[in-house]
C-alpha atoms as a PDB file:
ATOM      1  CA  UNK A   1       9.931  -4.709  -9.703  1.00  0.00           C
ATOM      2  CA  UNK A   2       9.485  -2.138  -6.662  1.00  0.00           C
ATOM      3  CA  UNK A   3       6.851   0.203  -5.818  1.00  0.00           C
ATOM      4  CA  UNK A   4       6.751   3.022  -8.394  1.00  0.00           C
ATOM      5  CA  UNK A   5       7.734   6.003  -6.146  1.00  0.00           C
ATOM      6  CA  UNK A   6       6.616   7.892  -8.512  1.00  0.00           C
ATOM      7  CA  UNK A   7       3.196   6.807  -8.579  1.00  0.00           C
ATOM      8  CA  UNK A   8       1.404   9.801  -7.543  1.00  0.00           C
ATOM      9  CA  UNK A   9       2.632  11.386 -11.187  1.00  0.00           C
ATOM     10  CA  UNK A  10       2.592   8.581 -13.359  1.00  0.00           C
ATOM     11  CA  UNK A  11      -0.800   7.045 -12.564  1.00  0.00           C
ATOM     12  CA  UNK A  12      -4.499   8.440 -11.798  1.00  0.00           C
ATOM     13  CA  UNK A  13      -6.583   8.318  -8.602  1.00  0.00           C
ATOM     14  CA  UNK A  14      -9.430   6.077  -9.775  1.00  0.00           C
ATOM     15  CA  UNK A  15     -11.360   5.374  -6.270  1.00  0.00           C
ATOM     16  CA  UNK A  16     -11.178   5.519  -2.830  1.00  0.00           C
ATOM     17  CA  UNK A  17     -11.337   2.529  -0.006  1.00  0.00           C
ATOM     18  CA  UNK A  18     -11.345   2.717   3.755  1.00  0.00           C
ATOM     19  CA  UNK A  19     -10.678   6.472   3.411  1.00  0.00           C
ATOM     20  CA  UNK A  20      -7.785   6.216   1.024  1.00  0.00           C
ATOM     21  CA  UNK A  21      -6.474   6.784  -2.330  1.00  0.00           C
ATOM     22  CA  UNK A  22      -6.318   3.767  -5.250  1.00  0.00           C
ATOM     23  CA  UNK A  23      -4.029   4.712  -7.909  1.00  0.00           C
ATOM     24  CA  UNK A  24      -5.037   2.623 -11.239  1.00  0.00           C
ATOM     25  CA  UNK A  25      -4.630   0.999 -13.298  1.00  0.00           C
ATOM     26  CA  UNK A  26      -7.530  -1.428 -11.365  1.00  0.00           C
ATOM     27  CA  UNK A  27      -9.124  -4.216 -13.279  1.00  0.00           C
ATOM     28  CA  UNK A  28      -9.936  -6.535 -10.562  1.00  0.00           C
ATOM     29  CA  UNK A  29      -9.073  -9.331  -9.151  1.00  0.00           C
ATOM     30  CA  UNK A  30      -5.474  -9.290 -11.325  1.00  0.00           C
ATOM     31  CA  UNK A  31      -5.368  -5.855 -10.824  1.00  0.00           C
ATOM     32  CA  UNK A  32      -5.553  -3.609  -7.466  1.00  0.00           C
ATOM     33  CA  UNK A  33      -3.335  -0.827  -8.034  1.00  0.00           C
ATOM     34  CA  UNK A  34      -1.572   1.187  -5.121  1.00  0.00           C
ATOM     35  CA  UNK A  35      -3.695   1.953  -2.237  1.00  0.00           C
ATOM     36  CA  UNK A  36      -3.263   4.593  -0.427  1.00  0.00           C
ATOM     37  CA  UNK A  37      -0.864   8.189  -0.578  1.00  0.00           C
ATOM     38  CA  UNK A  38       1.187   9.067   2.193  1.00  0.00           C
ATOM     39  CA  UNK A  39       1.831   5.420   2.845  1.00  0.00           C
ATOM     40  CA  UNK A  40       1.482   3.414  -0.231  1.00  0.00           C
ATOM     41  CA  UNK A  41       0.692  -0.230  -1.070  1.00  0.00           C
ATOM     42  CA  UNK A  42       1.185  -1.554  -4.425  1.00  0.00           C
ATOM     43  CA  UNK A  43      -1.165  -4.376  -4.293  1.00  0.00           C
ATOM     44  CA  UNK A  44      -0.231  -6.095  -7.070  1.00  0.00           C
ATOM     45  CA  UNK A  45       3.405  -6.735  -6.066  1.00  0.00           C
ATOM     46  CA  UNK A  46       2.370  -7.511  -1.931  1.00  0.00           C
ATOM     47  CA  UNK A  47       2.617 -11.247  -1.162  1.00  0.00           C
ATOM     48  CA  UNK A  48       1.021 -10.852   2.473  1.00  0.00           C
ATOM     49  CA  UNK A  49       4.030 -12.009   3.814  1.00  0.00           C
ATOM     50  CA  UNK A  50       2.668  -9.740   7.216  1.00  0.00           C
ATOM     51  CA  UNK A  51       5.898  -8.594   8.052  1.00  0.00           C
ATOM     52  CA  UNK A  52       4.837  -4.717   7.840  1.00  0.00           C
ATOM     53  CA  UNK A  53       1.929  -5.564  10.114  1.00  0.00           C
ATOM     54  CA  UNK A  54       4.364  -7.493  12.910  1.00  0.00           C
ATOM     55  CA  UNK A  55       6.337  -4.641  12.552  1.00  0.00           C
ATOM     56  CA  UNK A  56       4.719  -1.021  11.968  1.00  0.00           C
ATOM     57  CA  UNK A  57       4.684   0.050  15.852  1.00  0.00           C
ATOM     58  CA  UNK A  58       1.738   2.544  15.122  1.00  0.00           C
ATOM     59  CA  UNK A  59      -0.558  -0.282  13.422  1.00  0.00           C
ATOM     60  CA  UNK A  60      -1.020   1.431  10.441  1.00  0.00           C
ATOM     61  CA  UNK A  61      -1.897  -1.352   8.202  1.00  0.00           C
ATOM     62  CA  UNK A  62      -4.538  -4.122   8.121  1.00  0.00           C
ATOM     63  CA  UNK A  63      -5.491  -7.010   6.203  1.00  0.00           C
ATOM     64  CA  UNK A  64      -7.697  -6.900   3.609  1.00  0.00           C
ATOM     65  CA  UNK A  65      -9.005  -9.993   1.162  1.00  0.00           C
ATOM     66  CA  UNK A  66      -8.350 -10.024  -2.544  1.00  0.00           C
ATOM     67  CA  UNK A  67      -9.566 -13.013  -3.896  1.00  0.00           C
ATOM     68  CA  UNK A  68      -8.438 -14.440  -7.139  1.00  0.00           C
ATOM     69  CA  UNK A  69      -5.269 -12.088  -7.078  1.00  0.00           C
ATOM     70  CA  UNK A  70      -2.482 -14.331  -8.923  1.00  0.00           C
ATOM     71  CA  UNK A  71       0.251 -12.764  -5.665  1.00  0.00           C
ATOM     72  CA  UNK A  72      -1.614 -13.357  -2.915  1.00  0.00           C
ATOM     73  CA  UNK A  73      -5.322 -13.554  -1.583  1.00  0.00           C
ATOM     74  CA  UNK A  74      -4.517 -11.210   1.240  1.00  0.00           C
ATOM     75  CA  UNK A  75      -3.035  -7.775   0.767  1.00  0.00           C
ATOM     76  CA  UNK A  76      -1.697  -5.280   3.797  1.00  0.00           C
ATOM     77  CA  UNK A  77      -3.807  -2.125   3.142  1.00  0.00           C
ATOM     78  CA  UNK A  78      -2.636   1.049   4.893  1.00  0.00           C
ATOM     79  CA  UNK A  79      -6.203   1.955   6.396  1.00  0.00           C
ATOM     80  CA  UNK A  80      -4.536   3.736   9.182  1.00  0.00           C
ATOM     81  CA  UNK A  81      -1.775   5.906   7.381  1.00  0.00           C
ATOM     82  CA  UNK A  82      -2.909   8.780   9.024  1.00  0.00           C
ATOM     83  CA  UNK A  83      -0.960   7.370  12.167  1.00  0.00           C
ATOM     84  CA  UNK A  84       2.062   6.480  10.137  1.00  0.00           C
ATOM     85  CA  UNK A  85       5.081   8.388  11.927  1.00  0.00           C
ATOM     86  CA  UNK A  86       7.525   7.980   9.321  1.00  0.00           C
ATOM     87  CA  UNK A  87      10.080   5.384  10.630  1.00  0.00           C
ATOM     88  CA  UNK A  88      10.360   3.398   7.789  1.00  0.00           C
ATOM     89  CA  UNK A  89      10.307   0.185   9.519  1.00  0.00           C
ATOM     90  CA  UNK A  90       7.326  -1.293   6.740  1.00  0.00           C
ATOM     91  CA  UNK A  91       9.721   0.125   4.038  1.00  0.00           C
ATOM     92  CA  UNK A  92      12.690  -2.063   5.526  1.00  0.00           C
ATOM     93  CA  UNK A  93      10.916  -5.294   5.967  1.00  0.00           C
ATOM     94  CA  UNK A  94       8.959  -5.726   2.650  1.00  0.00           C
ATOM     95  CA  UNK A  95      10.345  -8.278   0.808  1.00  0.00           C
ATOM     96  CA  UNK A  96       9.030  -7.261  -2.242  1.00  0.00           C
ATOM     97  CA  UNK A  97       9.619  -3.316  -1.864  1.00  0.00           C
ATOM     98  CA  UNK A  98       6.092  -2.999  -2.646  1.00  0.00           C
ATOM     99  CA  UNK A  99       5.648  -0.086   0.645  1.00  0.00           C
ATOM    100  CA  UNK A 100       6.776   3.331  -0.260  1.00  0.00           C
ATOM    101  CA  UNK A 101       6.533   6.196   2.713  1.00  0.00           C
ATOM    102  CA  UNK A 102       6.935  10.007   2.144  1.00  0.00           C
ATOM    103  CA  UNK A 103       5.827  12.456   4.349  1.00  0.00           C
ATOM    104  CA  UNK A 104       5.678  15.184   1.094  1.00  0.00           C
ATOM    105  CA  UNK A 105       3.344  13.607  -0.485  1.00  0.00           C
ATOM    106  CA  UNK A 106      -0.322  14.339  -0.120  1.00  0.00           C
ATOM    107  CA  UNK A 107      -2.580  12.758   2.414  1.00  0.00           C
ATOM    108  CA  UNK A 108       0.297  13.517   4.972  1.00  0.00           C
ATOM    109  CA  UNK A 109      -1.696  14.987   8.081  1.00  0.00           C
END
């Protein structure tokens, strides 16, 4: 199942990490919600598969450990998505549609 795209309405802000949003529900290490807003992860569906990080020409993501996660121990975490320049590339690549970009929503610089 794909990134909700929805997220933002259907799910609550419960913390923050490297400057960006988590959107719940978090109960760690099974899990990690969707980090961040303006470029979102859902963390539960990534399989660190890298291809977003090849790929994103702006480096907007970077790994980030999640141990005992039943996907993957690694997760691509958008700690730069204030650079994102909305050209979909991560979007394209993700195996597991778990990237959603939109330049409406907030966090968008």
């Amino acid at each position: 199942m794909p990134i909700d795209p929805s997220f933002e309405e259907n799910r609550e802000q419960v913390d923050e990490h490297e400057g960006h949003a988590v959107w719940g529900p978090v109960d760690e290490p099974e899990e990690l919600g969707i980090h961040g807003t303006h470029v979102a992860v859902d963390f539960d569906i990534c399989l660190a598969d890298g291809a977003c990080l090849e790929d994103c020409p702006v480096d907007v993501f970077e790994w980030v450990d999640s141990p005992g996660h039943p996907e993957s121990e690694l997760k691509a975490d958008p700690a730069n998505e204030d650079q994102c320049i909305d050209c979909m590339i991560c979007v394209d690549v993700c195996p597991v549609d778990a990237i959603d970009v939109d330049a409406g929503r907030a966090g968008r610089i």
